[in-house]
PDB file of N, CA and C in Angstrom:
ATOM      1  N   UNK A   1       0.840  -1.179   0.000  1.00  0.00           N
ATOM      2  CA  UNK A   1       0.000   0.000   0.000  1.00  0.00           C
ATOM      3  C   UNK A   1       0.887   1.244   0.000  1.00  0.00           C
ATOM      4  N   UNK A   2       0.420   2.076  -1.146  1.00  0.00           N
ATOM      5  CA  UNK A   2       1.083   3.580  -1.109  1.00  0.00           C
ATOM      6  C   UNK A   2       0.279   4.466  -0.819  1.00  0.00           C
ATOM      7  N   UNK A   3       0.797   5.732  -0.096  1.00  0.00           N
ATOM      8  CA  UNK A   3       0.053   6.613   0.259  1.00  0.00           C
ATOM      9  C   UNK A   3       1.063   8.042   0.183  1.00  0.00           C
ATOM     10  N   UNK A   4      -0.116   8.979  -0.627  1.00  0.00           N
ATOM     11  CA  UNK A   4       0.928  10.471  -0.847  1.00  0.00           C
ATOM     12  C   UNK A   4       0.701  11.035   0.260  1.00  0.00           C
ATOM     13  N   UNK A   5       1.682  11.411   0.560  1.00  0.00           N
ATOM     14  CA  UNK A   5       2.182  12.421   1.582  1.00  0.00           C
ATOM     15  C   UNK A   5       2.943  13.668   1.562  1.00  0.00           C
ATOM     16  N   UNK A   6       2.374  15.104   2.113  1.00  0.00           N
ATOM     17  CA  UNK A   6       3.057  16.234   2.047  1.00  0.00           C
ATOM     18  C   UNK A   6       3.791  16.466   2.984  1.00  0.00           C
ATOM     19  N   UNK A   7       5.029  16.926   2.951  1.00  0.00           N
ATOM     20  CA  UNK A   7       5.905  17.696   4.308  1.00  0.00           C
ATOM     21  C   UNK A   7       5.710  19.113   3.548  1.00  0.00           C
ATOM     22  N   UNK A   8       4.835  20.178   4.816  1.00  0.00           N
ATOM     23  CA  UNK A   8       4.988  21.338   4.578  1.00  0.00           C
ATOM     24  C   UNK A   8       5.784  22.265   6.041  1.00  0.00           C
ATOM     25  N   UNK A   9       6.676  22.610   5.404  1.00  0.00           N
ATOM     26  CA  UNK A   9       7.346  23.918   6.215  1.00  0.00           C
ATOM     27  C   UNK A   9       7.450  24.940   5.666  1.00  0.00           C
ATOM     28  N   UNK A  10       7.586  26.175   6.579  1.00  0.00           N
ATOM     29  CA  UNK A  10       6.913  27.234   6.452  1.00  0.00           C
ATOM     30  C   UNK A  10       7.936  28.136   7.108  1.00  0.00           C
ATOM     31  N   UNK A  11       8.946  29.108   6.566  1.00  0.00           N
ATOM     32  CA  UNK A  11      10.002  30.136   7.469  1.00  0.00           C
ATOM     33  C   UNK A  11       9.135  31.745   7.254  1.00  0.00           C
ATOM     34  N   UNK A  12       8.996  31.658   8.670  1.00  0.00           N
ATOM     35  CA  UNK A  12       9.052  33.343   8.484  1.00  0.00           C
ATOM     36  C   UNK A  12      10.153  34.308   8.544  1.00  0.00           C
ATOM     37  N   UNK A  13      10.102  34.970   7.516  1.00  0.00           N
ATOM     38  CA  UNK A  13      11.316  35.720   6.890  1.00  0.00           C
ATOM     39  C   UNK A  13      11.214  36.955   8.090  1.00  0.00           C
ATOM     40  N   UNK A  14      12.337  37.425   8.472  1.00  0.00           N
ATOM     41  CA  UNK A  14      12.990  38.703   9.139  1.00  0.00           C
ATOM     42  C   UNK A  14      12.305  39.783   8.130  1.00  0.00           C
ATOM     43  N   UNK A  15      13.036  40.058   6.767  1.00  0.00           N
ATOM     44  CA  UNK A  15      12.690  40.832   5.906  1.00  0.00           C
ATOM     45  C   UNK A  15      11.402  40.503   5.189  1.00  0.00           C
ATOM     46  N   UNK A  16      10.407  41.325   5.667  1.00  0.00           N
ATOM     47  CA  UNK A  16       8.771  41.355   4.839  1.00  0.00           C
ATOM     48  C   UNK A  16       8.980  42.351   3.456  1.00  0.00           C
ATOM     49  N   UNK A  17      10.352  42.318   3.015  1.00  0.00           N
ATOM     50  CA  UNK A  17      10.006  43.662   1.984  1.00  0.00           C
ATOM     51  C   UNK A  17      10.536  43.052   0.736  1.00  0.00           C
ATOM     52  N   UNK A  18      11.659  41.677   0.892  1.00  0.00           N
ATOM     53  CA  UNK A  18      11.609  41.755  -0.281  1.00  0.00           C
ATOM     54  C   UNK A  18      11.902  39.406  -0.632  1.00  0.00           C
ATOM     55  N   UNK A  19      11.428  39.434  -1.928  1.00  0.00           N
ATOM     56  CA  UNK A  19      11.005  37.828  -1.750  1.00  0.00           C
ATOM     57  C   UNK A  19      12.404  37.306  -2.537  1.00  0.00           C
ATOM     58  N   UNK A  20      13.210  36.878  -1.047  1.00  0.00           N
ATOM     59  CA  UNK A  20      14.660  36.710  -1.492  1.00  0.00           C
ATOM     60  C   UNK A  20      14.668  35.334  -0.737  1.00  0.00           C
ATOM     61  N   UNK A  21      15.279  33.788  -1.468  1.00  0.00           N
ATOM     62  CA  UNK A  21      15.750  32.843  -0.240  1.00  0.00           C
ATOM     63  C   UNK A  21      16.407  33.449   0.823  1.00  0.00           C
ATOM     64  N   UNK A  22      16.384  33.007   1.839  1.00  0.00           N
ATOM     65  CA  UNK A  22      17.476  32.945   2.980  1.00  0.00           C
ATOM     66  C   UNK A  22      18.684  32.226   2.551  1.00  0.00           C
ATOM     67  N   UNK A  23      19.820  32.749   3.332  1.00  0.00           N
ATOM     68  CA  UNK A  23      21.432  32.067   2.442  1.00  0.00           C
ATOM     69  C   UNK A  23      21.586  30.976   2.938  1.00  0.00           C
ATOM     70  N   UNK A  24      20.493  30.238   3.959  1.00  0.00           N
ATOM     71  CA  UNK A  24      21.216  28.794   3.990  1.00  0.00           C
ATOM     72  C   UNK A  24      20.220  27.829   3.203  1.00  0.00           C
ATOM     73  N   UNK A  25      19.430  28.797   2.299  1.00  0.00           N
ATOM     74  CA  UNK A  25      18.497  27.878   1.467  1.00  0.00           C
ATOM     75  C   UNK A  25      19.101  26.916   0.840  1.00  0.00           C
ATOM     76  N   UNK A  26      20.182  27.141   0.436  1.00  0.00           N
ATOM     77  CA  UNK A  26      20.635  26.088  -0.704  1.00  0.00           C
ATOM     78  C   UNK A  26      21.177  24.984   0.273  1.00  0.00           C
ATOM     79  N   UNK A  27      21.720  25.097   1.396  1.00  0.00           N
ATOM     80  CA  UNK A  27      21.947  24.061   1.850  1.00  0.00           C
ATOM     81  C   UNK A  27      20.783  22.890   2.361  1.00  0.00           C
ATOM     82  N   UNK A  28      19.883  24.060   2.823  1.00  0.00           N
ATOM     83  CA  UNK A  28      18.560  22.653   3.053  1.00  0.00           C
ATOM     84  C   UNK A  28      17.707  22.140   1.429  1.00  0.00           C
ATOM     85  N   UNK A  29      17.630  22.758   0.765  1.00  0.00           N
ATOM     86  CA  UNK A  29      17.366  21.920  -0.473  1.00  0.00           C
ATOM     87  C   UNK A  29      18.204  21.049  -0.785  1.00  0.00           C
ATOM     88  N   UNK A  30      19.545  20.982  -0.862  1.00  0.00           N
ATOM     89  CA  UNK A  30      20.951  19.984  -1.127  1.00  0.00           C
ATOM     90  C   UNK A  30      20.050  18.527  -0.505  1.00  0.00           C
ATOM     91  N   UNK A  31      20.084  18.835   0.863  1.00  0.00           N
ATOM     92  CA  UNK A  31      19.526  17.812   1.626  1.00  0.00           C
ATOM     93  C   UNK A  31      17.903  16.743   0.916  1.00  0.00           C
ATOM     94  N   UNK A  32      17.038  17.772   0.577  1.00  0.00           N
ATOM     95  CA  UNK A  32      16.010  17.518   0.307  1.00  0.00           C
ATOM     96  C   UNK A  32      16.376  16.375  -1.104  1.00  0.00           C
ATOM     97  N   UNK A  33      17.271  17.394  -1.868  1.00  0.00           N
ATOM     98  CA  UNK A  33      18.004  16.368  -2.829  1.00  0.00           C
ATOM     99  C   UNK A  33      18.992  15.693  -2.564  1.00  0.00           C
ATOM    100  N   UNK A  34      19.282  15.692  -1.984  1.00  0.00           N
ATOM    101  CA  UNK A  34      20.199  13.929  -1.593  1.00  0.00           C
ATOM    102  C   UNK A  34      19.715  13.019  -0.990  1.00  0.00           C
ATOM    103  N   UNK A  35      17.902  12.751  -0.599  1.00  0.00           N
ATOM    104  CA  UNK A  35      17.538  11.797  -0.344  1.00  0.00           C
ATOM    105  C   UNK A  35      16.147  11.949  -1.489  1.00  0.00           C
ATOM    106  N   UNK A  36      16.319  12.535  -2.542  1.00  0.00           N
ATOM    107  CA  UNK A  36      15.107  12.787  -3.835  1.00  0.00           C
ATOM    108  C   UNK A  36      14.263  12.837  -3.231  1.00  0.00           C
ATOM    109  N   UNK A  37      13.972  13.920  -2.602  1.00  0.00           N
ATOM    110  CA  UNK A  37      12.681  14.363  -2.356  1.00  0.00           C
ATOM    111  C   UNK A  37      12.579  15.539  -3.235  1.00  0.00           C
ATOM    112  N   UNK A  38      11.490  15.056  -3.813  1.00  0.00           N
ATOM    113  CA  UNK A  38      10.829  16.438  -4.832  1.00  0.00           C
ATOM    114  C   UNK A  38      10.401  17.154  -3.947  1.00  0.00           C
ATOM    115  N   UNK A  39      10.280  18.797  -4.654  1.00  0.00           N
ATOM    116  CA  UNK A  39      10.033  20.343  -3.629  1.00  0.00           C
ATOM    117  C   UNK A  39       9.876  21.224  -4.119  1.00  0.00           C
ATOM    118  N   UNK A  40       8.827  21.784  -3.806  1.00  0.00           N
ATOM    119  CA  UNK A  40       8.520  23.022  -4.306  1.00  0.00           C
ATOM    120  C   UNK A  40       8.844  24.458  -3.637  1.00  0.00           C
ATOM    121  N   UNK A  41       8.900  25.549  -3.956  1.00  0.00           N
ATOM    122  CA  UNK A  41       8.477  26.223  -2.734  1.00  0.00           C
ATOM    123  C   UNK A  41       8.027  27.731  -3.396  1.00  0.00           C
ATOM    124  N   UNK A  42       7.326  28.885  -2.871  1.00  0.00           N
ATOM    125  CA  UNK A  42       6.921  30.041  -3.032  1.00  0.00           C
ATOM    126  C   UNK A  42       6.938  30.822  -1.745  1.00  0.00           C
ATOM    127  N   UNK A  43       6.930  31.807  -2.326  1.00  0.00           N
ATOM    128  CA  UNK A  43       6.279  33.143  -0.997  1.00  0.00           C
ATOM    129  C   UNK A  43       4.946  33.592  -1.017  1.00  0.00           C
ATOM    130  N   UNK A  44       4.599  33.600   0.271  1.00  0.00           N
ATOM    131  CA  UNK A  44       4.051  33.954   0.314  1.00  0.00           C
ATOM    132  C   UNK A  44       3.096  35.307   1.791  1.00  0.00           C
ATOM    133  N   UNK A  45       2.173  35.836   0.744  1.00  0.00           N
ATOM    134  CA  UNK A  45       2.025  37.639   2.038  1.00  0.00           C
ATOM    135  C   UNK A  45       0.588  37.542   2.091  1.00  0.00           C
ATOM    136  N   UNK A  46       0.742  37.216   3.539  1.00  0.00           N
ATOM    137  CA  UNK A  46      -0.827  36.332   4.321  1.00  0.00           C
ATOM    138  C   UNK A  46      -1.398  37.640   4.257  1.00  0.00           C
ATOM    139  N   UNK A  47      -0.822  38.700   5.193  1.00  0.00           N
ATOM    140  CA  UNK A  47      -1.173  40.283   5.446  1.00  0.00           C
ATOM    141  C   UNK A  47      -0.468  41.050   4.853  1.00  0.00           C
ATOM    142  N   UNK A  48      -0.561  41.302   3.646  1.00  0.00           N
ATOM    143  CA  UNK A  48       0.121  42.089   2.410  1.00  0.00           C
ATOM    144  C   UNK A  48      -0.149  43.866   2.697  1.00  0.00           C
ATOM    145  N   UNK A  49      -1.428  43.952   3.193  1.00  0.00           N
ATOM    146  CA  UNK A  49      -2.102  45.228   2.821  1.00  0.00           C
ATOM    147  C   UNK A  49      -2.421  46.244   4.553  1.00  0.00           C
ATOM    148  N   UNK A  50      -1.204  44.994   5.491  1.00  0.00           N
ATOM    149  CA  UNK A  50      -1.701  45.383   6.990  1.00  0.00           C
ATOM    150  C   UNK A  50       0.046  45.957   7.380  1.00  0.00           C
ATOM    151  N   UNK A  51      -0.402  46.621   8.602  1.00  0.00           N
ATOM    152  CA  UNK A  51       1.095  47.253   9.281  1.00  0.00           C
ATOM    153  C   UNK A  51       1.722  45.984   9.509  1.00  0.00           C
ATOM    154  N   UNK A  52       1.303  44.695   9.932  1.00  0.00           N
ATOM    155  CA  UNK A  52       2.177  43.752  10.508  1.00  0.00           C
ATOM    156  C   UNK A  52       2.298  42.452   9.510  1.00  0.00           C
ATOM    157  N   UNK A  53       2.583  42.837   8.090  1.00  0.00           N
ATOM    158  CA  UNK A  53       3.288  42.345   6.794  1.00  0.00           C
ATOM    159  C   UNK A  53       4.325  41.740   7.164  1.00  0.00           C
ATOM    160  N   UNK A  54       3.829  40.390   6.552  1.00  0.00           N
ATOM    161  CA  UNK A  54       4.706  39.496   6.766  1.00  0.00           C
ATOM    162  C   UNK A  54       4.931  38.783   5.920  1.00  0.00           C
ATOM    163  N   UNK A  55       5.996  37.937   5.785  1.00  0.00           N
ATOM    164  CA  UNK A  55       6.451  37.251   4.264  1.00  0.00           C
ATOM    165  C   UNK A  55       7.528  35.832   4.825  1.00  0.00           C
ATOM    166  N   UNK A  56       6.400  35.135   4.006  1.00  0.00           N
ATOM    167  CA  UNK A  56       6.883  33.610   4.782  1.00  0.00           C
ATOM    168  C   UNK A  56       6.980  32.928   3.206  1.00  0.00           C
ATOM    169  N   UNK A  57       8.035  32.093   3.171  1.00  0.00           N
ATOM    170  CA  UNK A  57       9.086  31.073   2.407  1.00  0.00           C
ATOM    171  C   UNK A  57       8.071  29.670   2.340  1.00  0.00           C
ATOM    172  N   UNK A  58       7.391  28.838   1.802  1.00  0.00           N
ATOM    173  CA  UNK A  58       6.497  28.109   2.041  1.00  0.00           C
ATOM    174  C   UNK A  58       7.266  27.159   0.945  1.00  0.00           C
ATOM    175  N   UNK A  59       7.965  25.721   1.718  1.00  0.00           N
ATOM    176  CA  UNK A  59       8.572  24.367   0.881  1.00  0.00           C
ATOM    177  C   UNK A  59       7.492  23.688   1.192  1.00  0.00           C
ATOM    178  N   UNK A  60       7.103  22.762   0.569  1.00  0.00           N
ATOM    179  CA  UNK A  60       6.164  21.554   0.286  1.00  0.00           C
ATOM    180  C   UNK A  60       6.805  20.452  -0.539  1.00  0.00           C
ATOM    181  N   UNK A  61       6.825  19.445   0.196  1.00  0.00           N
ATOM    182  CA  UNK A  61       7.588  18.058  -0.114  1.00  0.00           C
ATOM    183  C   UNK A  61       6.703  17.186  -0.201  1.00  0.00           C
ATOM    184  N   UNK A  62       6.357  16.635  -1.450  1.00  0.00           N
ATOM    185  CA  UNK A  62       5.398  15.614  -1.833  1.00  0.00           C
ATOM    186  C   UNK A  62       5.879  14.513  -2.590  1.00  0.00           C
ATOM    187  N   UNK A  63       6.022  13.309  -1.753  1.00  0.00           N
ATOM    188  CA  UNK A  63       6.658  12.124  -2.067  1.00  0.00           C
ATOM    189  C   UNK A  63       5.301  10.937  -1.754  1.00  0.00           C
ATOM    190  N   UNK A  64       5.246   9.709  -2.089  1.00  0.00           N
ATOM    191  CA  UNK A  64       4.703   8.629  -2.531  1.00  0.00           C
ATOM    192  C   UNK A  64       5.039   7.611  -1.538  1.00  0.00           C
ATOM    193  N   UNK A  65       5.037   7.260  -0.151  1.00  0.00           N
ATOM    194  CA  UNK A  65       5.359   6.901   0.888  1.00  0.00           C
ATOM    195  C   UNK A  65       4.451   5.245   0.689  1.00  0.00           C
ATOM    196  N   UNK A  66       5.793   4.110   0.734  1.00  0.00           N
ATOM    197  CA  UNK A  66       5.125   2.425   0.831  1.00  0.00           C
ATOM    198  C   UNK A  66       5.520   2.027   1.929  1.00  0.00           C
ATOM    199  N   UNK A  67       6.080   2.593   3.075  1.00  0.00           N
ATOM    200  CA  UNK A  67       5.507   2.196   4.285  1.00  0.00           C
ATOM    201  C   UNK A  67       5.404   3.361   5.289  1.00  0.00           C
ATOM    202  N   UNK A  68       4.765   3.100   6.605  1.00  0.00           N
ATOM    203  CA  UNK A  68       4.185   4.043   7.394  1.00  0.00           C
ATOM    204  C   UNK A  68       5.249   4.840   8.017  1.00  0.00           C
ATOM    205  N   UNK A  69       6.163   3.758   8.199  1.00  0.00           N
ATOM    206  CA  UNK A  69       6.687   4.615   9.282  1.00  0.00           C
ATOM    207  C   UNK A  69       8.071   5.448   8.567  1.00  0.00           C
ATOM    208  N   UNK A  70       8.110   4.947   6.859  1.00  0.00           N
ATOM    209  CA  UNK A  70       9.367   6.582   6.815  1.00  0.00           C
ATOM    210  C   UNK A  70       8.358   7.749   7.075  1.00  0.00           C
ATOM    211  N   UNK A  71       7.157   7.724   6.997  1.00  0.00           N
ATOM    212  CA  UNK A  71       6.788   8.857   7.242  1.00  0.00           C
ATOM    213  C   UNK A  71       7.324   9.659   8.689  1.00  0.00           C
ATOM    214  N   UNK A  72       7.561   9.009   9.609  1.00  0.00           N
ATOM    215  CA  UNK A  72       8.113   9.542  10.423  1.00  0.00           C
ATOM    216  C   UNK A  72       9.142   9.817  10.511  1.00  0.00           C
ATOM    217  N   UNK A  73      10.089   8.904   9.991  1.00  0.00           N
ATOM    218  CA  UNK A  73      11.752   9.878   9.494  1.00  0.00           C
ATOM    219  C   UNK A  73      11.921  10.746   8.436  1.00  0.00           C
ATOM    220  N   UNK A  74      10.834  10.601   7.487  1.00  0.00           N
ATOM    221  CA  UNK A  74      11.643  11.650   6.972  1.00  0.00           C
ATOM    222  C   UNK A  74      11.015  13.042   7.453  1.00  0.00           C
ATOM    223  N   UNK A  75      10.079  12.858   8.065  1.00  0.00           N
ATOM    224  CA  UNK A  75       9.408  14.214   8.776  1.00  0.00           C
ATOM    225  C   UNK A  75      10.508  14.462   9.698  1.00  0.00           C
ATOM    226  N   UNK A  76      11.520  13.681  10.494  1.00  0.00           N
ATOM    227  CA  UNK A  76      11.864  13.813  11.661  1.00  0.00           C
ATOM    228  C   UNK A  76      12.938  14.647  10.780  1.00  0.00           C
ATOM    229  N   UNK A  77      13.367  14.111   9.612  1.00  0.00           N
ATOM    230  CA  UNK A  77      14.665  14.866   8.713  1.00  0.00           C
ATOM    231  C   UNK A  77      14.327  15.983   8.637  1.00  0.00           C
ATOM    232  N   UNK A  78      13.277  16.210   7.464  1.00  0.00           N
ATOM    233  CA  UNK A  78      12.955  17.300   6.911  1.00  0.00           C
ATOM    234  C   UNK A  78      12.739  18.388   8.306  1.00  0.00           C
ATOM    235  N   UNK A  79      12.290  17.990   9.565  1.00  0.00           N
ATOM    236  CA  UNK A  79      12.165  19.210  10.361  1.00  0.00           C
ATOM    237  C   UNK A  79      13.343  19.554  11.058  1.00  0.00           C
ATOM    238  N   UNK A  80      14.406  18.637  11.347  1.00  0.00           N
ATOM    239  CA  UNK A  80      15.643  19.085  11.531  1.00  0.00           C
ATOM    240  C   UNK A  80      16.289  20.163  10.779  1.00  0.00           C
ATOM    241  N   UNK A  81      16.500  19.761   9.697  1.00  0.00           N
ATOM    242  CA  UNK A  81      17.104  20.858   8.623  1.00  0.00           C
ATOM    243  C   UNK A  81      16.250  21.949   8.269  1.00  0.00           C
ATOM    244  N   UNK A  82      15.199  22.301   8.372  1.00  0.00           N
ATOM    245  CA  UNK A  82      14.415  23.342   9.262  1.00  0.00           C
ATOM    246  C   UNK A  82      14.985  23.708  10.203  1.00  0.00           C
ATOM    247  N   UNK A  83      15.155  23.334  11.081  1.00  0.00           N
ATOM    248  CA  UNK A  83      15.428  23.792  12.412  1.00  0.00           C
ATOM    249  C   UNK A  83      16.840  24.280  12.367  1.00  0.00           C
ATOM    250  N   UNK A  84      17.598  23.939  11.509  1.00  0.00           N
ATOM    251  CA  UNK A  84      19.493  23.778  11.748  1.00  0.00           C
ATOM    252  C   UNK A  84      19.085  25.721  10.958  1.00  0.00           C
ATOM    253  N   UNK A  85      18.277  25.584   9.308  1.00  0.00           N
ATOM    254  CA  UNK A  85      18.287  26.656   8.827  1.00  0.00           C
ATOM    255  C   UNK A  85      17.760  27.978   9.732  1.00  0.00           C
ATOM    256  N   UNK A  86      17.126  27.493  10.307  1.00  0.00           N
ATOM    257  CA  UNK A  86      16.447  28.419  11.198  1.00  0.00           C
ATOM    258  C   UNK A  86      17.305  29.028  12.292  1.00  0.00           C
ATOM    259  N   UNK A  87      18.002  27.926  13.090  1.00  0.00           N
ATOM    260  CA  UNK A  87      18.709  28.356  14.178  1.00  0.00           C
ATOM    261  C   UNK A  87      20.079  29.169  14.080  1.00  0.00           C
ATOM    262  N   UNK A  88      20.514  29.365  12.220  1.00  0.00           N
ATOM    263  CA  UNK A  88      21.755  29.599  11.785  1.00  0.00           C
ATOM    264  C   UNK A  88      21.492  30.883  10.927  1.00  0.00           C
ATOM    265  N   UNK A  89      20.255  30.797  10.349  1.00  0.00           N
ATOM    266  CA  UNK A  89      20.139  32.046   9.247  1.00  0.00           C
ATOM    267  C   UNK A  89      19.661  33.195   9.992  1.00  0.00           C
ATOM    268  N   UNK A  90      19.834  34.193  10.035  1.00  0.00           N
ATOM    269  CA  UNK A  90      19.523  35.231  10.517  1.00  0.00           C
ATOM    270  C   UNK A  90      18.107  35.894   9.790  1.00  0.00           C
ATOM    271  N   UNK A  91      18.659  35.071   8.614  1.00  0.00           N
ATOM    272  CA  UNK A  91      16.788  36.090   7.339  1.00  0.00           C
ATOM    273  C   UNK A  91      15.774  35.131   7.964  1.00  0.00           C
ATOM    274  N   UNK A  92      15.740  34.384   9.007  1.00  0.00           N
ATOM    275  CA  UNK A  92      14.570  33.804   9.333  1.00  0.00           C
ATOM    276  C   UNK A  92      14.085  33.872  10.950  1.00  0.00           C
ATOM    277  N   UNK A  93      12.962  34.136  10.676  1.00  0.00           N
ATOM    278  CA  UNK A  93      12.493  34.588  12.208  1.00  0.00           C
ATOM    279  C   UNK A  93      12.081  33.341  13.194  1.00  0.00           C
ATOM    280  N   UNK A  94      10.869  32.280  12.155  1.00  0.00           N
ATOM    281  CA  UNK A  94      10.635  30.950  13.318  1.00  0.00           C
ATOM    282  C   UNK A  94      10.511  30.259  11.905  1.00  0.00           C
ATOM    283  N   UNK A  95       9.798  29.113  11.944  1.00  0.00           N
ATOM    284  CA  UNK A  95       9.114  27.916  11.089  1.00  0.00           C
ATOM    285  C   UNK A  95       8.364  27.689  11.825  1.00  0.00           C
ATOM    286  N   UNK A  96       7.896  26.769  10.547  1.00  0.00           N
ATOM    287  CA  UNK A  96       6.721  25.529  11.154  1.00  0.00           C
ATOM    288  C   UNK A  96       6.401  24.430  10.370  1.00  0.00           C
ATOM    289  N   UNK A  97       6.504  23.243  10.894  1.00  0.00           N
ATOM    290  CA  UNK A  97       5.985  22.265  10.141  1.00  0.00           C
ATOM    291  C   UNK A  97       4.693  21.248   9.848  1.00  0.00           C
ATOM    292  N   UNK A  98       4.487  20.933   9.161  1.00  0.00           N
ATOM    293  CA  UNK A  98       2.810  19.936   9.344  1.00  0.00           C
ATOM    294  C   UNK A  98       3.644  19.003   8.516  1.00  0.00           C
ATOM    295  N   UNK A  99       2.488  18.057   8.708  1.00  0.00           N
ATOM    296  CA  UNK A  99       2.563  16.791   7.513  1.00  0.00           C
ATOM    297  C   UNK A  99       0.965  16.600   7.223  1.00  0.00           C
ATOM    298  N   UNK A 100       0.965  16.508   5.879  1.00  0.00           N
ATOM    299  CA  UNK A 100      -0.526  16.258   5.243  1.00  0.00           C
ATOM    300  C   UNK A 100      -0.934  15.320   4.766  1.00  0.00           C
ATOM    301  N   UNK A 101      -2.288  13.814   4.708  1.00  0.00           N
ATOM    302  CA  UNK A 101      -2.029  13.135   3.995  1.00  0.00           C
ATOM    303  C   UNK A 101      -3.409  12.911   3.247  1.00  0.00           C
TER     304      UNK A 101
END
């Protein structure tokens, strides 16, 4: 049995002004690709038109999962290297992660 599954994380950017990766982007995509996980990602401005404009980095990882439990490692991956980008880049304020299925 296969079942699709999304990893979505979510950085909120320091800078709301302009829609630039953060500089340790390339290192957490590297990752994403060295275990082929396909990825997307965009920006996006929840409150575009308010004083407290904000601009969040939105990756979505959608892979084809045949047993249950990589779902839990590679969530456990994918939110690490989140967390490493987060705790190191300065253009990022927090994250967040879900998993969707």
């Amino acid at each position: 049995m296969s079942q699709s599954v999304k990893f979505i994380v979510t950085f909120k950017l320091a800078n709301s002004e302009k829609e630039v990766l953060p500089a340790l982007s390339p290192a957490f995509e590297a990752t994403l690709e060295r275990f082929l996980l396909p990825y997307t990602h965009y920006f996006e401005h929840p409150h575009r038109n308010t004083k407290s404009a904000s601009l969040f980095l939105v990756y979505t990882v959608d892979v084809c999962i045949h047993q249950a439990e990589a779902v839990f490692y590679l969530g456990k991956l994918i939110e690490a290297e989140a967390g490493i980008l987060q705790l190191f880049d300065s253009g990022v304020e927090s994250f967040s992660f879900r998993v969707e299925s």
